[in-house]
C-alpha atoms as a PDB file:
ATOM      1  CA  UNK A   1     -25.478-140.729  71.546  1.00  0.00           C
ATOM      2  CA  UNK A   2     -26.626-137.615  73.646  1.00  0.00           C
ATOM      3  CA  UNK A   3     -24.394-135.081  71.555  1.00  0.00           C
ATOM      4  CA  UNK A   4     -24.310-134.021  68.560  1.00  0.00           C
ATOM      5  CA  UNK A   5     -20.802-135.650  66.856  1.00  0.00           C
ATOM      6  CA  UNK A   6     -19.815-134.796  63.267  1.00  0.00           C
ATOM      7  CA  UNK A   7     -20.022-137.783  61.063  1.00  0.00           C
ATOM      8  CA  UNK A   8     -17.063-139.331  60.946  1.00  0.00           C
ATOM      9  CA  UNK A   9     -16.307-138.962  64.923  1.00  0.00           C
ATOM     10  CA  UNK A  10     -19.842-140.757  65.616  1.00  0.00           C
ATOM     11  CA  UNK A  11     -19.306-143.701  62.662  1.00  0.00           C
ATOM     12  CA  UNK A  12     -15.321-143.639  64.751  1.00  0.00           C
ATOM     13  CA  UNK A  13     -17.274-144.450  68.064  1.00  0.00           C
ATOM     14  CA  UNK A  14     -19.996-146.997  66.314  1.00  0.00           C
ATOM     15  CA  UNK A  15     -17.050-148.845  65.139  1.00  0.00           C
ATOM     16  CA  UNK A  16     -15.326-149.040  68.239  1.00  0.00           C
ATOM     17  CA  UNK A  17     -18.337-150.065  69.939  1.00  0.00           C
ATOM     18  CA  UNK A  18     -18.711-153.103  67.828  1.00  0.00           C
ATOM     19  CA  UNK A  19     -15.275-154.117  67.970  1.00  0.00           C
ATOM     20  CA  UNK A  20     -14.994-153.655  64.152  1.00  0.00           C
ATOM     21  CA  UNK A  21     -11.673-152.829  63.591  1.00  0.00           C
ATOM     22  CA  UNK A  22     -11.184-152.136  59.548  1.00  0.00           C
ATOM     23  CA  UNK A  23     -14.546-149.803  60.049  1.00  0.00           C
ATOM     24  CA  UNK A  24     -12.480-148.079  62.712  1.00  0.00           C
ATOM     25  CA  UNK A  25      -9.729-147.496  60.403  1.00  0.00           C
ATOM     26  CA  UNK A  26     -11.846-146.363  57.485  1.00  0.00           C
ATOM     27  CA  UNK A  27     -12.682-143.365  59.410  1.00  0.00           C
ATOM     28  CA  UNK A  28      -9.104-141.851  58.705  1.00  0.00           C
ATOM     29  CA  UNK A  29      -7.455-140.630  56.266  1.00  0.00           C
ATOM     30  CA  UNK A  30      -4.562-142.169  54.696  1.00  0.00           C
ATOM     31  CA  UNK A  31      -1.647-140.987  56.337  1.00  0.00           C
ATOM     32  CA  UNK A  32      -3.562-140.398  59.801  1.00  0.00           C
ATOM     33  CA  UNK A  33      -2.050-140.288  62.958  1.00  0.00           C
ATOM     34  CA  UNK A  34      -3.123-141.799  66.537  1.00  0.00           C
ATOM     35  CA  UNK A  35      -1.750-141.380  70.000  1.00  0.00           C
ATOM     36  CA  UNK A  36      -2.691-143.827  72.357  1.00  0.00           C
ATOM     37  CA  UNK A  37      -1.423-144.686  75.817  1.00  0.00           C
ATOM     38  CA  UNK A  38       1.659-143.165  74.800  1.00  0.00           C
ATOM     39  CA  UNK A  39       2.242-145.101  71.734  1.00  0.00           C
ATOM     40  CA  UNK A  40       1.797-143.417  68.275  1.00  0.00           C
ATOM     41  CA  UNK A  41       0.167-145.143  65.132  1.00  0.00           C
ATOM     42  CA  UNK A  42       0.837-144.298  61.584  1.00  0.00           C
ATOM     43  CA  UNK A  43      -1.191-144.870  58.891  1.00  0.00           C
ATOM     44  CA  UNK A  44      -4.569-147.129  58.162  1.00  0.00           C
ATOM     45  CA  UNK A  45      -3.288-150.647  58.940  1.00  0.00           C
ATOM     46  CA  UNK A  46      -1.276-149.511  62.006  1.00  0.00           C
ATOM     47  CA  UNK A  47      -4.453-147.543  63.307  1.00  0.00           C
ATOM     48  CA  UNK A  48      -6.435-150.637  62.198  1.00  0.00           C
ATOM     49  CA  UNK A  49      -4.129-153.387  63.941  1.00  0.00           C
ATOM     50  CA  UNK A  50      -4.132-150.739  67.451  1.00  0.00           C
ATOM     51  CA  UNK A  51      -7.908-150.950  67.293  1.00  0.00           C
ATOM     52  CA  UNK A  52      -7.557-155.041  66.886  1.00  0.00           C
ATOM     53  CA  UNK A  53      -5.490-155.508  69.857  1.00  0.00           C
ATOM     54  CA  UNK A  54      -6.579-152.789  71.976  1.00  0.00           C
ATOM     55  CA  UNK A  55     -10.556-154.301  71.502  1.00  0.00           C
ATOM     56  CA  UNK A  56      -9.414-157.992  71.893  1.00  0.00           C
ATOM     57  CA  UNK A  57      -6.947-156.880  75.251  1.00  0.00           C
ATOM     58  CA  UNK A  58     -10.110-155.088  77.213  1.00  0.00           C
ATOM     59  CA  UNK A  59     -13.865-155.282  76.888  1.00  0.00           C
ATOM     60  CA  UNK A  60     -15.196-151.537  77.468  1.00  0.00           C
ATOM     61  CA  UNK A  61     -18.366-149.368  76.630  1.00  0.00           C
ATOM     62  CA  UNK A  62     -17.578-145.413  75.310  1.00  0.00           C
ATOM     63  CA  UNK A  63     -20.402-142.624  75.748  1.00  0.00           C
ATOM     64  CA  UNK A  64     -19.576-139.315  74.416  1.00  0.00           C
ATOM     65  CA  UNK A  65     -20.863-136.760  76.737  1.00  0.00           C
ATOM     66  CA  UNK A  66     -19.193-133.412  75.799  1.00  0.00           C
ATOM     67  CA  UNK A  67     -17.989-132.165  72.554  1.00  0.00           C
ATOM     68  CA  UNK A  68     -16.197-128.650  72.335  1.00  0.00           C
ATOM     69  CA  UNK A  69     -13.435-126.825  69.665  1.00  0.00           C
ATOM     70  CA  UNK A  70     -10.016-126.060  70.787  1.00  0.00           C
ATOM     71  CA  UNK A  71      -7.997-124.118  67.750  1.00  0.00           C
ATOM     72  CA  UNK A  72      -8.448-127.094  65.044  1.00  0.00           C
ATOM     73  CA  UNK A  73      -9.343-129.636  67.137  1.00  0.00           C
ATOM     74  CA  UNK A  74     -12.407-131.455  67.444  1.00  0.00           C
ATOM     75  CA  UNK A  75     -12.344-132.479  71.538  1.00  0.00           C
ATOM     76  CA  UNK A  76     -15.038-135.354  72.276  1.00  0.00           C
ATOM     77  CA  UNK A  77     -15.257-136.378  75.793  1.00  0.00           C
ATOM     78  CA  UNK A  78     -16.552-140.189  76.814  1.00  0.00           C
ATOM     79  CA  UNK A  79     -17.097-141.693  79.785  1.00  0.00           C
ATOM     80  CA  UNK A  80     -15.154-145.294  79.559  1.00  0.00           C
ATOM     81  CA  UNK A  81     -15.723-147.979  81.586  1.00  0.00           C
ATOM     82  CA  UNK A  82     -14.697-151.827  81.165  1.00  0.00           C
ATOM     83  CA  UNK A  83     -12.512-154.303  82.372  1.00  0.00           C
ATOM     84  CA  UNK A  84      -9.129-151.892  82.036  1.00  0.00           C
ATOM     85  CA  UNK A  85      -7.171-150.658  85.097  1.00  0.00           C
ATOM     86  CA  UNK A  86      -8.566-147.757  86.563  1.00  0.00           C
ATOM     87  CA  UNK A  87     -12.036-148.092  84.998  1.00  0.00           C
ATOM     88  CA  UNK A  88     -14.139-146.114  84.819  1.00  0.00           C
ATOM     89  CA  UNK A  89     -12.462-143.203  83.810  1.00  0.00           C
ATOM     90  CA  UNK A  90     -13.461-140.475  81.435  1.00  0.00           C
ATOM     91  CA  UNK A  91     -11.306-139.730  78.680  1.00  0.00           C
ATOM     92  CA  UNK A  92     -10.353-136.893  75.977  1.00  0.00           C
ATOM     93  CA  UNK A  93     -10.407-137.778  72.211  1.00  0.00           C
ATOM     94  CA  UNK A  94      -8.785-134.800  70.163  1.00  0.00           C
ATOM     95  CA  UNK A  95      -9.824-135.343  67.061  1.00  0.00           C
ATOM     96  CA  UNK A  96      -8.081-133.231  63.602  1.00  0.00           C
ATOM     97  CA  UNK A  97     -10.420-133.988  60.868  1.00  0.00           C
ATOM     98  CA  UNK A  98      -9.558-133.601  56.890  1.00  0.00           C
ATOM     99  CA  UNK A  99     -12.643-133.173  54.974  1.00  0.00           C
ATOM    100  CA  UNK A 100     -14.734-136.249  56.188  1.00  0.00           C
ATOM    101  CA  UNK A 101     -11.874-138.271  57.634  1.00  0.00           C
ATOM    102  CA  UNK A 102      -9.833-138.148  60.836  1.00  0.00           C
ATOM    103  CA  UNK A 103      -6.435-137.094  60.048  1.00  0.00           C
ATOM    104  CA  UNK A 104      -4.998-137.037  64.234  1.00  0.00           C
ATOM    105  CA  UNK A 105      -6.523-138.574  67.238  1.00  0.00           C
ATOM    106  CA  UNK A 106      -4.812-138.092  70.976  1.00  0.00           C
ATOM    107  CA  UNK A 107      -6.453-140.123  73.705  1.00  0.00           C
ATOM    108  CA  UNK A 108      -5.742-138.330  76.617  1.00  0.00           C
ATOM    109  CA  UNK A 109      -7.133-138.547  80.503  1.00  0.00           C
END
């Protein structure tokens, strides 16, 4: 990657680049929280089965580009671009991390 990503939001995006969805999940916490194409996951084995589906449903490549802070929010920027509608597109990940795990991801346009 070109940026500089704390660990846990770079071993997120070398997950999801090898389609390995119990390595995605591993990156949060517990009782973490995703938002997704407005759809909201709860918990390790929700975020884990999302991460299943959504890599089996669409084949697509992630680079992180920008990375900035907004309050306590960790805001990663990737260019995305697959077999999805409206690819490529570049999307927001607004990451709140707990210690060395994600505790709330938003994927936003």
């Amino acid at each position: 990657m070109a940026i500089a990503l704390p660990d846990v939001i770079t071993n997120y995006f070398d997950a999801d680049k090898s389609r390995n969805a119990d390595a995605v999940s591993a990156c949060f916490t517990a009782t973490a929280v995703v938002k997704d194409e407005g759809q909201t996951y709860s918990g390790r084995d929700t975020i884990r089965r999302w991460k299943a589906d959504s890599s089996q449903k669409y084949s697509y490549t992630a680079e992180p580009f920008a990375i900035t802070a907004e309050g306590d929010q960790t805001v990663v920027t990737s260019h995305l671009t697959g077999d999805f509608p409206g690819s490529p597109v570049d999307l927001r990940y607004l990451f709140v991390l707990d210690n060395e795990k994600i505790a709330q991801l938003e994927i936003v346009p």
